[in-house]
PDB file of N, CA and C in Angstrom:
ATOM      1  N   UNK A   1     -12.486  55.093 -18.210  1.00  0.00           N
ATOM      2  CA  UNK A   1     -11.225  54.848 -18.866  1.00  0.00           C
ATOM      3  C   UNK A   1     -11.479  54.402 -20.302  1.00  0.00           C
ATOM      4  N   UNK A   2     -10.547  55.421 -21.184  1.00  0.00           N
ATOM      5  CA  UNK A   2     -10.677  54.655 -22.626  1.00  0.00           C
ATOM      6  C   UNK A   2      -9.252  54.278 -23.189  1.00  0.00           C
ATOM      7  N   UNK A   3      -9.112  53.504 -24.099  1.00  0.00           N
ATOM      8  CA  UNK A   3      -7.871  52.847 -24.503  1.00  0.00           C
ATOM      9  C   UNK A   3      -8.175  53.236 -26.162  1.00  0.00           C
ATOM     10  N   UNK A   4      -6.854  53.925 -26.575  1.00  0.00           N
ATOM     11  CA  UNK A   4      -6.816  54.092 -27.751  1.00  0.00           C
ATOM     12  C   UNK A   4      -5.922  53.468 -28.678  1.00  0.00           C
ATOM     13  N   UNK A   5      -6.047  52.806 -29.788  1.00  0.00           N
ATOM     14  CA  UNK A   5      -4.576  52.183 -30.840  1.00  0.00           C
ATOM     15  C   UNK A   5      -4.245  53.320 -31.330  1.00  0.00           C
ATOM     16  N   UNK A   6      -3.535  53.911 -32.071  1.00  0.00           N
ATOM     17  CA  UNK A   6      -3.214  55.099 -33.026  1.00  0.00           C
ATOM     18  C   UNK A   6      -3.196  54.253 -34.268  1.00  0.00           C
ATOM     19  N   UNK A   7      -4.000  54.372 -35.572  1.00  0.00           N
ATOM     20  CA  UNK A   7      -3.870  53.498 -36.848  1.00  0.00           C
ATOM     21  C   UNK A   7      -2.639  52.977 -36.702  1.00  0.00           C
ATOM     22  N   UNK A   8      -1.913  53.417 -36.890  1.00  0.00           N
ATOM     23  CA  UNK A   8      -0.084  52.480 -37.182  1.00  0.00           C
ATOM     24  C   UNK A   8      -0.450  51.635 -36.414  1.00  0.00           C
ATOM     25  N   UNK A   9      -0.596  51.604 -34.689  1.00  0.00           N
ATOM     26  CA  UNK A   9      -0.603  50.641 -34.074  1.00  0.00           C
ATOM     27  C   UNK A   9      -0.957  49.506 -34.397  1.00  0.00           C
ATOM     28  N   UNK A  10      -2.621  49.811 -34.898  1.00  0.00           N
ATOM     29  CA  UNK A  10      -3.583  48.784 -35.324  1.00  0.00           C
ATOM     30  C   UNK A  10      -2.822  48.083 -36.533  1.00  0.00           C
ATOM     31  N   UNK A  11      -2.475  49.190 -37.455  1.00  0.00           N
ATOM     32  CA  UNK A  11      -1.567  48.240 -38.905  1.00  0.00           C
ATOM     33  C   UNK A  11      -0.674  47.173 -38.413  1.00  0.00           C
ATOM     34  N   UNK A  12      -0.182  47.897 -37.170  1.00  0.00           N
ATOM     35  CA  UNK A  12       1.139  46.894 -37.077  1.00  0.00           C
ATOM     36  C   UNK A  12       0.968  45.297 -36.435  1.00  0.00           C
ATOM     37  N   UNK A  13      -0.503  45.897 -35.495  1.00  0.00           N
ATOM     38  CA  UNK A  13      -1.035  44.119 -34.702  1.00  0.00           C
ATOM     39  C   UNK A  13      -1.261  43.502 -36.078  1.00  0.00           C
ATOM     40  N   UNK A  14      -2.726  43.746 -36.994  1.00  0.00           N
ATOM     41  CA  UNK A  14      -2.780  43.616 -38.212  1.00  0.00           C
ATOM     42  C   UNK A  14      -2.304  42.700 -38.771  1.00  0.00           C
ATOM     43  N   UNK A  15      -0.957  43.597 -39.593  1.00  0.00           N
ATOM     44  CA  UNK A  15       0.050  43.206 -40.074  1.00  0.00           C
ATOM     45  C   UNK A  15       0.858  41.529 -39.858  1.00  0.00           C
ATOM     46  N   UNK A  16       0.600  41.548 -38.417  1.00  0.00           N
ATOM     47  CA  UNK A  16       1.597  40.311 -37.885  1.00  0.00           C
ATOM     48  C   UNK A  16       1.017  39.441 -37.789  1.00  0.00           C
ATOM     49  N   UNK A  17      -0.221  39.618 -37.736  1.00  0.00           N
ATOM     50  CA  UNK A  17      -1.222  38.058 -38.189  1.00  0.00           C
ATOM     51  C   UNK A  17      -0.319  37.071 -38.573  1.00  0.00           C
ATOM     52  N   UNK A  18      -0.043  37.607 -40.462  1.00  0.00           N
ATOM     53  CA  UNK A  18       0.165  36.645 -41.229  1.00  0.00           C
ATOM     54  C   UNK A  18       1.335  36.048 -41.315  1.00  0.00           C
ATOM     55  N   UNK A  19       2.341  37.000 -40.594  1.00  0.00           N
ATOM     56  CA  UNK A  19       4.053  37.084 -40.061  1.00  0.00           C
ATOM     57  C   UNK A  19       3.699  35.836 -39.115  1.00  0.00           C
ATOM     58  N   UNK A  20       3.305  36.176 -38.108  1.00  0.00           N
ATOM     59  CA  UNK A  20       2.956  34.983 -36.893  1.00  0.00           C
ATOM     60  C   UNK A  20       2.279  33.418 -37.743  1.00  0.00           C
ATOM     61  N   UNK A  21       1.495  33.663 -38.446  1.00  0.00           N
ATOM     62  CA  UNK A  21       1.177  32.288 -38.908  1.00  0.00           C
ATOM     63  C   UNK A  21       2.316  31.593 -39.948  1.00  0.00           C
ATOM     64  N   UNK A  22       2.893  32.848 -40.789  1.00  0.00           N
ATOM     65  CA  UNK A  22       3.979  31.846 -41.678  1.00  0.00           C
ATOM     66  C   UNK A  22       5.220  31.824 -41.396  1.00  0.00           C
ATOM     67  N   UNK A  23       5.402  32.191 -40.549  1.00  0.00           N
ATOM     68  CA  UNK A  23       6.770  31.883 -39.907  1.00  0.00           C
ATOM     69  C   UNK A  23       6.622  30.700 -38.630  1.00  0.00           C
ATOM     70  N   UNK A  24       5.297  30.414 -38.742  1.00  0.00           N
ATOM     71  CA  UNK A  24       5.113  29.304 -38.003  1.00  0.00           C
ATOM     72  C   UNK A  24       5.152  28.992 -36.301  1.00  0.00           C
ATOM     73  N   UNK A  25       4.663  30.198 -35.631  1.00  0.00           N
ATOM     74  CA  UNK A  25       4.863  30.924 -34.362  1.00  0.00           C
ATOM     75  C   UNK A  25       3.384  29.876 -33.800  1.00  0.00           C
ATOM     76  N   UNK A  26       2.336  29.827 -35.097  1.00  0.00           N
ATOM     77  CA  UNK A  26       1.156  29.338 -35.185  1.00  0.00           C
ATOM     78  C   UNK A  26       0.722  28.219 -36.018  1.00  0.00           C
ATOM     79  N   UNK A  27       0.467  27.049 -35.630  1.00  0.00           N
ATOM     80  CA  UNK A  27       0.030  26.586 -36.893  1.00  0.00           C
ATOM     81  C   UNK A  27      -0.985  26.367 -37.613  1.00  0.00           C
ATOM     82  N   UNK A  28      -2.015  26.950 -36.643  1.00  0.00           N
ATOM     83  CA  UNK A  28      -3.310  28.131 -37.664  1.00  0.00           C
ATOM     84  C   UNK A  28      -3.165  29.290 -37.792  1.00  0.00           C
ATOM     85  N   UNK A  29      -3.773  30.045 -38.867  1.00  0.00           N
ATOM     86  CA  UNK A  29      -3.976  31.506 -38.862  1.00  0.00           C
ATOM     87  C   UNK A  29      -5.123  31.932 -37.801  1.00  0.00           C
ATOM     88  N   UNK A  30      -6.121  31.146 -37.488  1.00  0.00           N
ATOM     89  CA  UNK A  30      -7.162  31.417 -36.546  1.00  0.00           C
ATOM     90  C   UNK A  30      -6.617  31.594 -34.730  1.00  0.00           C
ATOM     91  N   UNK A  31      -4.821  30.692 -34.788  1.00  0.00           N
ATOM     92  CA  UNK A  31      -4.889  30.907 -33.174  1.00  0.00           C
ATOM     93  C   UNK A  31      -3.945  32.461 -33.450  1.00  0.00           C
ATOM     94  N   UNK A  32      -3.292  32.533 -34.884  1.00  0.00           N
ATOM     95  CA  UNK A  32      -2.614  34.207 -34.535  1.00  0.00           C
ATOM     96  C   UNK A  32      -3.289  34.973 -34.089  1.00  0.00           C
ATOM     97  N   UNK A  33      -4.670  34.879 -35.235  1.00  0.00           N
ATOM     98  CA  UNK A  33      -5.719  35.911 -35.054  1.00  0.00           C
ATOM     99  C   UNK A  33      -6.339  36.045 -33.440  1.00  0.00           C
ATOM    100  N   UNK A  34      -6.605  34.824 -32.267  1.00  0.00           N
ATOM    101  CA  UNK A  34      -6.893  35.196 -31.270  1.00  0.00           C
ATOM    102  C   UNK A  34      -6.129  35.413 -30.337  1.00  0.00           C
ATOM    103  N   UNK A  35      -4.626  35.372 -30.768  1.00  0.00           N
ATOM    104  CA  UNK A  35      -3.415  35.739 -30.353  1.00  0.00           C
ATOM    105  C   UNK A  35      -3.422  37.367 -29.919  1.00  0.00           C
ATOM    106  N   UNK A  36      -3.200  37.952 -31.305  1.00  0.00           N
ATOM    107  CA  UNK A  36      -3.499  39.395 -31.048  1.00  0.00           C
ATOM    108  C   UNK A  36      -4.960  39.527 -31.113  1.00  0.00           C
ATOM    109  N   UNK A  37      -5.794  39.411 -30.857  1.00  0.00           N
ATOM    110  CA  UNK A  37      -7.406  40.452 -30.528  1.00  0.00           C
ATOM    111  C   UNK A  37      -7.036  39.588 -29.052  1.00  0.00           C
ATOM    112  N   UNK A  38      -6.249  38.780 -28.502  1.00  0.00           N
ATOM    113  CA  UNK A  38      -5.759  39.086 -26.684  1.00  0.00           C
ATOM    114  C   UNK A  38      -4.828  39.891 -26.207  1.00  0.00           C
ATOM    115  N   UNK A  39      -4.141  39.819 -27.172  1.00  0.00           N
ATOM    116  CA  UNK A  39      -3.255  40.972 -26.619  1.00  0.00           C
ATOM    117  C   UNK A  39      -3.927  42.528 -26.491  1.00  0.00           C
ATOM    118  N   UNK A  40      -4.574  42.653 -27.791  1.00  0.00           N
ATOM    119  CA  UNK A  40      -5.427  43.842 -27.549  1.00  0.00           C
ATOM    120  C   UNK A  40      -6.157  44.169 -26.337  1.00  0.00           C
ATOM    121  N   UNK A  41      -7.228  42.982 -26.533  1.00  0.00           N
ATOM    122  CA  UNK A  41      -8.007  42.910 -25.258  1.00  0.00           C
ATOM    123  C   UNK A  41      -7.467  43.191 -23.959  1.00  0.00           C
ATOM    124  N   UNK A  42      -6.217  42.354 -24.012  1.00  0.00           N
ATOM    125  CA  UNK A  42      -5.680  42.686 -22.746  1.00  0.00           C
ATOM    126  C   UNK A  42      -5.035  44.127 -22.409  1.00  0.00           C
ATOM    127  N   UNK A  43      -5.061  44.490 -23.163  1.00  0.00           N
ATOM    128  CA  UNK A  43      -4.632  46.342 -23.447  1.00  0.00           C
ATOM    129  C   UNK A  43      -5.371  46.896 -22.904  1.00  0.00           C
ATOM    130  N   UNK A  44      -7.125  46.842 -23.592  1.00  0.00           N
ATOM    131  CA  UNK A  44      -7.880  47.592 -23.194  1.00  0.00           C
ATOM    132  C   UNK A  44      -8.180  47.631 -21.735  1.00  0.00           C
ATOM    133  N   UNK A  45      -8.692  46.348 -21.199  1.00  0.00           N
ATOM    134  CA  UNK A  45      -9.002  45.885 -20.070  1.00  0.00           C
ATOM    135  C   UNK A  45      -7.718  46.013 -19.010  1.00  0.00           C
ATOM    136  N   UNK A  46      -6.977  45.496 -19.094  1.00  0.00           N
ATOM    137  CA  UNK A  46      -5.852  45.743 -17.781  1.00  0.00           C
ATOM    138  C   UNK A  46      -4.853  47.092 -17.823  1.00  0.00           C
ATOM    139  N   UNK A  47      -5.008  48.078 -19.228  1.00  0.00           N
ATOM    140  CA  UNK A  47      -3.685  48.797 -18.823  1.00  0.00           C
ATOM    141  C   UNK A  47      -3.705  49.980 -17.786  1.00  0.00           C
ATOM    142  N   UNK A  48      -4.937  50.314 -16.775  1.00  0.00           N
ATOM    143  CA  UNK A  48      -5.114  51.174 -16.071  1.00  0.00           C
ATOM    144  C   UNK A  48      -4.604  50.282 -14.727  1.00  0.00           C
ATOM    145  N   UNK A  49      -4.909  48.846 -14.715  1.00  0.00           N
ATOM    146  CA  UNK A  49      -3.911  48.607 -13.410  1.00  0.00           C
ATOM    147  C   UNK A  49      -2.398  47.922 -13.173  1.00  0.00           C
ATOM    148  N   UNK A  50      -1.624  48.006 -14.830  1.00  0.00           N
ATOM    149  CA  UNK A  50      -0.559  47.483 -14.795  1.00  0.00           C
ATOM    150  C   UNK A  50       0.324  48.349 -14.315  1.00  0.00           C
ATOM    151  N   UNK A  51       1.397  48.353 -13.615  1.00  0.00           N
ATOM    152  CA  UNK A  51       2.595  49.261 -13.319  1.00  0.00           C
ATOM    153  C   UNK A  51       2.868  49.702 -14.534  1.00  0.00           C
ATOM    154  N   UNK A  52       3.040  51.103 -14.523  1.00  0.00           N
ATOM    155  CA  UNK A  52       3.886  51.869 -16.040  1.00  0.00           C
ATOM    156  C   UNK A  52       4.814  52.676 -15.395  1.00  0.00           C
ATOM    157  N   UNK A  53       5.986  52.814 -16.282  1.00  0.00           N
ATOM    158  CA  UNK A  53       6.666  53.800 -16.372  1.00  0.00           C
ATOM    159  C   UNK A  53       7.323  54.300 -17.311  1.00  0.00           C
ATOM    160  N   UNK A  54       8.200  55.195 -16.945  1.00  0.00           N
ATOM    161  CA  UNK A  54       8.371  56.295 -17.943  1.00  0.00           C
ATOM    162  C   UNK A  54       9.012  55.709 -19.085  1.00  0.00           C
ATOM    163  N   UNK A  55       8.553  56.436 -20.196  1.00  0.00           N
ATOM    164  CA  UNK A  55       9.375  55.389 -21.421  1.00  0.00           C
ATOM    165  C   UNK A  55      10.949  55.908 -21.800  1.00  0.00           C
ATOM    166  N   UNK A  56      12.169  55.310 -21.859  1.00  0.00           N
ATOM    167  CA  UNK A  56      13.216  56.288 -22.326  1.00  0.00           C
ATOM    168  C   UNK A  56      13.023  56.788 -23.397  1.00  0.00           C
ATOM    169  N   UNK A  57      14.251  57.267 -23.222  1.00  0.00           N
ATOM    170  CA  UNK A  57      13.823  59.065 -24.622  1.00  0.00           C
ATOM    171  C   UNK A  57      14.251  58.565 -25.608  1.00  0.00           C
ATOM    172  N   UNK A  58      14.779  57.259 -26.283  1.00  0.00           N
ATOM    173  CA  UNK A  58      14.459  56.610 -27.002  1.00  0.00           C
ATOM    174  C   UNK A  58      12.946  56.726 -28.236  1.00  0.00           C
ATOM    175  N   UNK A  59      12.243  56.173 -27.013  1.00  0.00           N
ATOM    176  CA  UNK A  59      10.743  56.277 -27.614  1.00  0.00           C
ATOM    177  C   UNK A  59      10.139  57.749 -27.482  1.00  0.00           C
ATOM    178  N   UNK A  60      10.604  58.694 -27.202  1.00  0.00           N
ATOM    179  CA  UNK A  60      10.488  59.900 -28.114  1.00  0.00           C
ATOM    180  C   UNK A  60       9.994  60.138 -29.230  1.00  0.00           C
ATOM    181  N   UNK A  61      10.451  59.198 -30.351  1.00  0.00           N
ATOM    182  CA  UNK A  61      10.478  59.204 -31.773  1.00  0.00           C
ATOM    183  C   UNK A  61       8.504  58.848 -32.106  1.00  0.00           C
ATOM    184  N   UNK A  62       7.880  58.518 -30.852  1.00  0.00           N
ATOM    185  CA  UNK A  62       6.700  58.109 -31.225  1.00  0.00           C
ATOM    186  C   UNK A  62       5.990  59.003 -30.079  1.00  0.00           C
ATOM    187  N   UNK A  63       6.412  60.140 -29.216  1.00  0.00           N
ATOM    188  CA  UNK A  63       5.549  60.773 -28.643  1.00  0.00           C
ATOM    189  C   UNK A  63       6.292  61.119 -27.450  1.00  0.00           C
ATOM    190  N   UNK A  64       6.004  62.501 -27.102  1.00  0.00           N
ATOM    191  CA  UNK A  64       6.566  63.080 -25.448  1.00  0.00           C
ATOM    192  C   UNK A  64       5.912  62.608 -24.478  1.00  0.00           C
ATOM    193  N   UNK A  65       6.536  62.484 -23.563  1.00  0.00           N
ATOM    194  CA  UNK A  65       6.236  61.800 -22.087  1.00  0.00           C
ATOM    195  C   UNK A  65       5.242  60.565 -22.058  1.00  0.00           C
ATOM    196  N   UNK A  66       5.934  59.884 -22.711  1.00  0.00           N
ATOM    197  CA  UNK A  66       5.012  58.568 -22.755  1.00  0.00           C
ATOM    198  C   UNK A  66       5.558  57.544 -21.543  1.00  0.00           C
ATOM    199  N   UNK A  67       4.794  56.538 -21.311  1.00  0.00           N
ATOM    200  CA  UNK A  67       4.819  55.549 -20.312  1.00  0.00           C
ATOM    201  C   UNK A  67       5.125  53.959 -20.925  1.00  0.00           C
ATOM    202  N   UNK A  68       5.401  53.389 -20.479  1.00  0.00           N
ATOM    203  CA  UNK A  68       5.064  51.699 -21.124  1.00  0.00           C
ATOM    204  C   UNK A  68       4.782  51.075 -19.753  1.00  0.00           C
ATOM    205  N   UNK A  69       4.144  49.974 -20.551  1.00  0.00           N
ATOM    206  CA  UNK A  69       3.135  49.009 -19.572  1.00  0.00           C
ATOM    207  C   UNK A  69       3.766  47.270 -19.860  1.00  0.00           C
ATOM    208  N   UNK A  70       4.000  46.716 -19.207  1.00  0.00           N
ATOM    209  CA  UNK A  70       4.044  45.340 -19.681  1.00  0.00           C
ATOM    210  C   UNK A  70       2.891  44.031 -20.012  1.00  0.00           C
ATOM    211  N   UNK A  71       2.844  43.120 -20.984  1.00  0.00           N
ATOM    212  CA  UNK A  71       1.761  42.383 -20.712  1.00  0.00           C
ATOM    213  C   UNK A  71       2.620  41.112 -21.543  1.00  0.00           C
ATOM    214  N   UNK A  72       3.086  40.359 -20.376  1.00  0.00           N
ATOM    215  CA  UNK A  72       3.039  39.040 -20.683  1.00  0.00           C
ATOM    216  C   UNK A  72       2.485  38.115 -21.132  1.00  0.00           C
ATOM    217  N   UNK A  73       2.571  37.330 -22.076  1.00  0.00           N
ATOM    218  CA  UNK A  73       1.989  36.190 -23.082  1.00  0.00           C
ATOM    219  C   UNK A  73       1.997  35.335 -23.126  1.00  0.00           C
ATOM    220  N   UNK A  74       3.364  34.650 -22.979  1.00  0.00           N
ATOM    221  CA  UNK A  74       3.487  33.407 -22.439  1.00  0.00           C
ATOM    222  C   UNK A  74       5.399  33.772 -22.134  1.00  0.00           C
ATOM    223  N   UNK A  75       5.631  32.203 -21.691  1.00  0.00           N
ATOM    224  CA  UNK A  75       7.041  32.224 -21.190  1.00  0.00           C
ATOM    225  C   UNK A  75       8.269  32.926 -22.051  1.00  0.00           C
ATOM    226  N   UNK A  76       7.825  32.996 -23.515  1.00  0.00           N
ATOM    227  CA  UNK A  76       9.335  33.883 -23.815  1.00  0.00           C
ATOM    228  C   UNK A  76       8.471  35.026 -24.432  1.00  0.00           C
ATOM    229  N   UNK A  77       7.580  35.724 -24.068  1.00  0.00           N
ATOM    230  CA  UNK A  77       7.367  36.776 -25.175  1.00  0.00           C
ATOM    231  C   UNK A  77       6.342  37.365 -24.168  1.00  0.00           C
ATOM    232  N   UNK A  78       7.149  38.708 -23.670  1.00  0.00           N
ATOM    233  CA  UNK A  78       6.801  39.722 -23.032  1.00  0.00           C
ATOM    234  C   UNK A  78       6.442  40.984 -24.212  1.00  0.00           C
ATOM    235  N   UNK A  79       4.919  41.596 -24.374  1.00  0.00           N
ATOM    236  CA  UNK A  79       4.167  43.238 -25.302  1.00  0.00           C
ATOM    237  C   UNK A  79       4.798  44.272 -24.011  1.00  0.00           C
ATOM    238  N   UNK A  80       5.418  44.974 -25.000  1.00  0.00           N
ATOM    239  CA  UNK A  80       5.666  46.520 -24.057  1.00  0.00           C
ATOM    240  C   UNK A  80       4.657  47.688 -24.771  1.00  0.00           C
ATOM    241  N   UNK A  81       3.408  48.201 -24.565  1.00  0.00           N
ATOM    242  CA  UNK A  81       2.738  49.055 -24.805  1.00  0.00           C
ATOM    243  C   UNK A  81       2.758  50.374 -24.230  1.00  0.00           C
ATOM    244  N   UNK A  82       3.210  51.145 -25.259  1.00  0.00           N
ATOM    245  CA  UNK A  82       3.986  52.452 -25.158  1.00  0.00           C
ATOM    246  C   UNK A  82       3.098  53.874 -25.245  1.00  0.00           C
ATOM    247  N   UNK A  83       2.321  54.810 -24.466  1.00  0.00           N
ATOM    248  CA  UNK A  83       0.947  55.130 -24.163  1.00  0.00           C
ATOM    249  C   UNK A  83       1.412  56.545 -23.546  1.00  0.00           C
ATOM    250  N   UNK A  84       0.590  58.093 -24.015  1.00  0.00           N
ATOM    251  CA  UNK A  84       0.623  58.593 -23.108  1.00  0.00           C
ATOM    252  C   UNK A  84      -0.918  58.702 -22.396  1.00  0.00           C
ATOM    253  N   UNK A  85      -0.947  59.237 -21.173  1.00  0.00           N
ATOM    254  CA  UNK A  85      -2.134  59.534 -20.805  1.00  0.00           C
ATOM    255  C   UNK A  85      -3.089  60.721 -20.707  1.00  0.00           C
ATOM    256  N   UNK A  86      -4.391  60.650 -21.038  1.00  0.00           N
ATOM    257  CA  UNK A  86      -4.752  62.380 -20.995  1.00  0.00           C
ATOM    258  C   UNK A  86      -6.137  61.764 -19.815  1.00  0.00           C
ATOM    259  N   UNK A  87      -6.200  63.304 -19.404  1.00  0.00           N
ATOM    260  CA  UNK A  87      -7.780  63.608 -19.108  1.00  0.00           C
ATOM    261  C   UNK A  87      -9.130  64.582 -19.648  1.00  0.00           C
ATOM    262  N   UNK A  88      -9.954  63.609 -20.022  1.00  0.00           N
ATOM    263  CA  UNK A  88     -10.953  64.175 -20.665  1.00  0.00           C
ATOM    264  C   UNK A  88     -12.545  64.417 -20.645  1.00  0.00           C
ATOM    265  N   UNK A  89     -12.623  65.448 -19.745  1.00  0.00           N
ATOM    266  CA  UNK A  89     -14.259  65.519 -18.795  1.00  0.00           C
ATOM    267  C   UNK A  89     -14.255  64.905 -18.328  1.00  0.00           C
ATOM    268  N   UNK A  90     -13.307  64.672 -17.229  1.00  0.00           N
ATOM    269  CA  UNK A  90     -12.917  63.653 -16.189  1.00  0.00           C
ATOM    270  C   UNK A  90     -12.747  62.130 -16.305  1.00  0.00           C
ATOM    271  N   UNK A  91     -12.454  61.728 -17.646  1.00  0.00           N
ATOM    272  CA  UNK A  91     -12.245  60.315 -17.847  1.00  0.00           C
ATOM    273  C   UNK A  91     -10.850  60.181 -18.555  1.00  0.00           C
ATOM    274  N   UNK A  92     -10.334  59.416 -18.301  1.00  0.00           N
ATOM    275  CA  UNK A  92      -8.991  58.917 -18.247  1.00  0.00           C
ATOM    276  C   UNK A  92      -8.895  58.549 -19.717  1.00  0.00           C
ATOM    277  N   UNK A  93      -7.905  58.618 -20.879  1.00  0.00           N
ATOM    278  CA  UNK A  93      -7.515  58.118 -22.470  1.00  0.00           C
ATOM    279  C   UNK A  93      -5.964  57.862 -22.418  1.00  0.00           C
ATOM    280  N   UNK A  94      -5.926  56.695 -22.337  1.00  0.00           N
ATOM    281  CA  UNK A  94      -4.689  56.157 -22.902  1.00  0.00           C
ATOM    282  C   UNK A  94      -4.647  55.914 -24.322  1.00  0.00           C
ATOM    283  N   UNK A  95      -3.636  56.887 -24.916  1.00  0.00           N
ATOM    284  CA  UNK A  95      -3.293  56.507 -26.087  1.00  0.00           C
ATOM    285  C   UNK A  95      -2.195  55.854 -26.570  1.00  0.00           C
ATOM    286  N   UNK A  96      -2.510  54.567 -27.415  1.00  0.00           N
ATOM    287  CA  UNK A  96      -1.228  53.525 -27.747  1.00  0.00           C
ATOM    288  C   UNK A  96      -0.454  54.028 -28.816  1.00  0.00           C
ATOM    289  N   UNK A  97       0.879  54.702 -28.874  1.00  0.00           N
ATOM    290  CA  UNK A  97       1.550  55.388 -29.455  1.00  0.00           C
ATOM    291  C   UNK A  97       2.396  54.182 -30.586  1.00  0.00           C
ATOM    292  N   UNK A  98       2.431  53.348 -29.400  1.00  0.00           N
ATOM    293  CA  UNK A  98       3.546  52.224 -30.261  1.00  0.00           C
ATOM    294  C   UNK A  98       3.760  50.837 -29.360  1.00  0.00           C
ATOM    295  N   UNK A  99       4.038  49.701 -29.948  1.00  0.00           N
ATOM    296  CA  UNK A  99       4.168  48.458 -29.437  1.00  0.00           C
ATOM    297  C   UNK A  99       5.519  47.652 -29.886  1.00  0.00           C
ATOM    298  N   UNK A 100       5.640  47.291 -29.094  1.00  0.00           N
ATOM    299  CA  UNK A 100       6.330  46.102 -29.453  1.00  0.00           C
ATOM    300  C   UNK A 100       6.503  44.606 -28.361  1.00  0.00           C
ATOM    301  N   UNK A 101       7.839  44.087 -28.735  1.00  0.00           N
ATOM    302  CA  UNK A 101       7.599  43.182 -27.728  1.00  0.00           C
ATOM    303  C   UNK A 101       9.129  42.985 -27.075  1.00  0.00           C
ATOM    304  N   UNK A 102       9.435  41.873 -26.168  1.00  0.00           N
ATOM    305  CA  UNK A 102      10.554  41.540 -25.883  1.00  0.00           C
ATOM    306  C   UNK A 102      12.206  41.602 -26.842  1.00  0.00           C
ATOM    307  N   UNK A 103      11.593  41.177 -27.794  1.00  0.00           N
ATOM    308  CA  UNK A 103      12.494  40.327 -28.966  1.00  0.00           C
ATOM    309  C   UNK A 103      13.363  41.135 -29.484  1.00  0.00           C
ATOM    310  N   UNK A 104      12.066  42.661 -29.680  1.00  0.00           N
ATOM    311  CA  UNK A 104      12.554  43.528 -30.432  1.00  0.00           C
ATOM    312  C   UNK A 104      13.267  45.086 -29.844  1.00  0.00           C
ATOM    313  N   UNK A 105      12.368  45.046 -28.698  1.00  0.00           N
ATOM    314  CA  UNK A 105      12.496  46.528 -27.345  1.00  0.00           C
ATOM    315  C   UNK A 105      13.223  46.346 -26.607  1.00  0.00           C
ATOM    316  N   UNK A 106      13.858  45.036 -26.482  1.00  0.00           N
ATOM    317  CA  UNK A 106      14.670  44.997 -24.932  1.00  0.00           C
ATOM    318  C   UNK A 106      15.521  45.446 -24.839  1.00  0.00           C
ATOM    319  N   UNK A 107      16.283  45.559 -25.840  1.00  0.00           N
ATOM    320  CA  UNK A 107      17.479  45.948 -25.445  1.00  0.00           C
ATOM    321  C   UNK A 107      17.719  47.741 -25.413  1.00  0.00           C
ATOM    322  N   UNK A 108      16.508  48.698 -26.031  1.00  0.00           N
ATOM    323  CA  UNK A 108      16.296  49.908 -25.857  1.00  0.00           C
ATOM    324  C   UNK A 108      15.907  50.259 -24.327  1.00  0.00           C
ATOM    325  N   UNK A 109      15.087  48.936 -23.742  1.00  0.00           N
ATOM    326  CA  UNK A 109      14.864  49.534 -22.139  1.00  0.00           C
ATOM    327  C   UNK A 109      16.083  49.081 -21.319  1.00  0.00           C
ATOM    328  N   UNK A 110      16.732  48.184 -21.398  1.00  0.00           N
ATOM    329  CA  UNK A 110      17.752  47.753 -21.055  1.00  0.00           C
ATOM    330  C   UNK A 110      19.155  48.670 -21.164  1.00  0.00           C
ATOM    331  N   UNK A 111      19.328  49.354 -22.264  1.00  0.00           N
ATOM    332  CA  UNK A 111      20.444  50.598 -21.935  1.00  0.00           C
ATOM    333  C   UNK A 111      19.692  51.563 -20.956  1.00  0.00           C
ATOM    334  N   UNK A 112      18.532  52.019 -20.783  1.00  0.00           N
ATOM    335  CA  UNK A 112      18.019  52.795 -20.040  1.00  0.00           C
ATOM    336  C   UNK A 112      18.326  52.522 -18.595  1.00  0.00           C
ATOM    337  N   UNK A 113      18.383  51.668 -17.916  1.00  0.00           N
ATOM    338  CA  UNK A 113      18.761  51.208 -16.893  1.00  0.00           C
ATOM    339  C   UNK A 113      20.291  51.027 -16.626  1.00  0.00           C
ATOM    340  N   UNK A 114      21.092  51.017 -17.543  1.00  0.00           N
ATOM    341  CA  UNK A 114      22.410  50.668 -17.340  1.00  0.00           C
ATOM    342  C   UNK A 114      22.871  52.187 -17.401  1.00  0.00           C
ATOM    343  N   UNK A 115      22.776  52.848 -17.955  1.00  0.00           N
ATOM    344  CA  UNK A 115      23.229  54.533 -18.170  1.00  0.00           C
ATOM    345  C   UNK A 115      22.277  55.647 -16.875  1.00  0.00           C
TER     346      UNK A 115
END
């Protein structure tokens, strides 16, 4: 099994470092930083045995027939990692199309279920 970011992805963990430390989520930059390289981690390592399913057609906009996976963080802040899967000389590649989290996705999976 391999786990892939797609660059954007990576920009976007990246990116939120410094969002997460000055908006004060953190009050080091060192616990953002091991904030996300866990969330990652936890990407790589658990997303072959988390429940996934299908992503709504919503998330289209970042790839056909993709899946999402959940990975909880702590009590208010649920990562939805948004992935399709291939096979390749018999080994499994999840590719991470797109992320987000509770705050920002919920309410896109949440019409999915109501319609």
């Amino acid at each position: 099994m391999r786990v892939i970011f797609l660059p954007k992805v990576q920009d976007y963990l990246d990116n939120l470092i410094p969002i997460l430390y000055e908006k004060e989520y953190f009050g080091f930059k060192d616990s953002a930083v091991r904030y996300i390289d866990n969330l990652r981690k936890d990407i790589e390592i658990n997303l072959s045995t988390h429940l996934h399913k299908p992503a709504p057609i919503y998330y289209d906009r970042y790839g056909k027939n993709m899946y999402y996976a959940l990975f909880r963080k702590n009590k208010r802040t649920t990562w939805y990692a948004f992935f399709t899967k291939y096979e390749d000389k018999g080994e499994t590649i999840y590719l991470i199309r797109y992320i987000g989290n509770n705050h920002t996705e919920a309410h896109h999976l949440y019409e999915e279920i109501i319609n």
